[in-house]
Protein backbone atom coordinates (compact mmCIF):
# COMPACT_ATOMS: atom_id res chain seq x y z
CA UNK A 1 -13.31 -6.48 7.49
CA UNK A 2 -12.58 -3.06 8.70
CA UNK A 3 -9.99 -0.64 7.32
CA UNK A 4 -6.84 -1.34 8.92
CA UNK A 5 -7.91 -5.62 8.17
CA UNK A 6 -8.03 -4.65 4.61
CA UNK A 7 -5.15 -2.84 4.95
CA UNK A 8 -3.02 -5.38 6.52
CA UNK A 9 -4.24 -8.12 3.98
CA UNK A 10 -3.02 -5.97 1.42
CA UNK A 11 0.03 -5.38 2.64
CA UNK A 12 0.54 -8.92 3.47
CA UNK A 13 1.36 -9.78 -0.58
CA UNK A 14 4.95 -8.99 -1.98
CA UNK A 15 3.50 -7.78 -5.14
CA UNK A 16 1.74 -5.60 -3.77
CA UNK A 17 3.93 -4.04 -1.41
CA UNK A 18 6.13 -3.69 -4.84
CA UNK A 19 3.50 -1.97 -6.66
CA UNK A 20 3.22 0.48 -3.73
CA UNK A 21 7.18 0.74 -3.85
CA UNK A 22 6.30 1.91 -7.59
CA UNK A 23 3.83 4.39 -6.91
CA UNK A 24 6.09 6.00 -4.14
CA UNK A 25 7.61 7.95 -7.33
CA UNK A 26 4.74 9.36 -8.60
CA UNK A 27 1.64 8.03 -10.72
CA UNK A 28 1.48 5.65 -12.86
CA UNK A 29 -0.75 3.79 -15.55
CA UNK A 30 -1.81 -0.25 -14.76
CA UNK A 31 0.61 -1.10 -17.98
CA UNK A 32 3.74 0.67 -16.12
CA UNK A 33 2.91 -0.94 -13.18
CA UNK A 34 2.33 -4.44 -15.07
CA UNK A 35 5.44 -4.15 -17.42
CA UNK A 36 8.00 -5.70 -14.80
CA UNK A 37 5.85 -8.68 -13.72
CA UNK A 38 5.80 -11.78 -14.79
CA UNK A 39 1.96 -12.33 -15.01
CA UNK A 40 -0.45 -11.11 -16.98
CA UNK A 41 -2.29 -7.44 -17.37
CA UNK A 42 -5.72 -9.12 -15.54
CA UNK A 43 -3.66 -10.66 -12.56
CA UNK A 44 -2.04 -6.98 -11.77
CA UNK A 45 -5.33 -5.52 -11.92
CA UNK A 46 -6.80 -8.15 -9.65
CA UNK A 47 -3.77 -7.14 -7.00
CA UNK A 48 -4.68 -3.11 -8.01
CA UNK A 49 -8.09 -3.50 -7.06
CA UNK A 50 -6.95 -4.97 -3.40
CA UNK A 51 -4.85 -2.62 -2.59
CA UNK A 52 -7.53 0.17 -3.89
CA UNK A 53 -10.49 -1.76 -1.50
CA UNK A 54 -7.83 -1.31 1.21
CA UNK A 55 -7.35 2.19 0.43
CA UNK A 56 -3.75 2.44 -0.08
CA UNK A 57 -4.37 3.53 -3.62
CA UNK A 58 -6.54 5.42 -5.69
CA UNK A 59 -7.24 5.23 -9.63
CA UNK A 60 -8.54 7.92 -12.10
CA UNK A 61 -8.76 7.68 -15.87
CA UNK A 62 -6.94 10.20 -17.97
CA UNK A 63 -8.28 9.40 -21.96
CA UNK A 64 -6.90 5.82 -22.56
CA UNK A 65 -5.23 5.26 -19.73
CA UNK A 66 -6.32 4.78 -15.61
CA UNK A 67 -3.57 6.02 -13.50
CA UNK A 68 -2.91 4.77 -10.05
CA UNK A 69 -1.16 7.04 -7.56
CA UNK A 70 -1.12 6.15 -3.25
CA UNK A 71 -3.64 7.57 -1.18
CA UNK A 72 -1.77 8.33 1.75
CA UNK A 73 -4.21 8.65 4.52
CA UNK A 74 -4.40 5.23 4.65
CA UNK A 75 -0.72 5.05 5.45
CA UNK A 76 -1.30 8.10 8.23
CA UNK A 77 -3.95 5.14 9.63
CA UNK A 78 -1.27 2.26 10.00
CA UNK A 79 1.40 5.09 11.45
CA UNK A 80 -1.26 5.76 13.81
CA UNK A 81 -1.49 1.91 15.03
CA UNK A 82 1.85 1.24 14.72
CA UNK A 83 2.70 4.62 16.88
CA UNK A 84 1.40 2.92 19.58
CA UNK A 85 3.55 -0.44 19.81
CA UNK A 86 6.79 2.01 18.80
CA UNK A 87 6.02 4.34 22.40
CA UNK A 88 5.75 0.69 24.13
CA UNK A 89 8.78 -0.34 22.87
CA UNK A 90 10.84 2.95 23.61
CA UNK A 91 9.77 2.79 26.90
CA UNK A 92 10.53 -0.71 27.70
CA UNK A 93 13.77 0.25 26.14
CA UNK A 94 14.56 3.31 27.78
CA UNK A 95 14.42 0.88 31.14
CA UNK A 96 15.97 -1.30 30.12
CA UNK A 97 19.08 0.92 28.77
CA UNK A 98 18.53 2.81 32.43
């Protein structure tokens, strides 16, 4: 798959798009992120290590803990793709509104 495939995939689960939601704050260990889930510590990594493959977030360990925090060039890559179906749509709008 390429990047923005990954991406996309990622995106494409509500957990996920929660955990990103979380992250948006500021970084945070796996057992912050896992604490208001209803599943257990293994089934958030499993959606952690998507969204990491898709490059939407990065980990580092810090003594006992690994901390997760958003990588945002990934998000400057879906901006970019999405930039170009927003200019479409302006346009067809501005003629539309003309």
């Amino acid at each position: 798959m390429n990047s923005l495939d990954n991406i996309f995939h990622a995106l494409s689960d509500a957990t996920r798009r929660e955990i990103l939601a979380m992250l948006i704050d500021g970084e945070k260990s796996i057992n912050e992120i896992a604490k208001p889930f209803a599943m257990s510590l293994p089934a958030v990594s499993k959606h952690i290590k998507v969204l990491e493959n898709a490059g939407l977030i990065s980990r580092r360990k810090d003594r006992q803990s690994r901390l997760c925090n958003l990588h945002y060039s990934s998000f400057v890559e879906i901006d970019q793709y999405l930039a170009q179906f927003r200019r479409a749509w302006l346009k067809r709008h501005e003629r539309i509104s003309q």
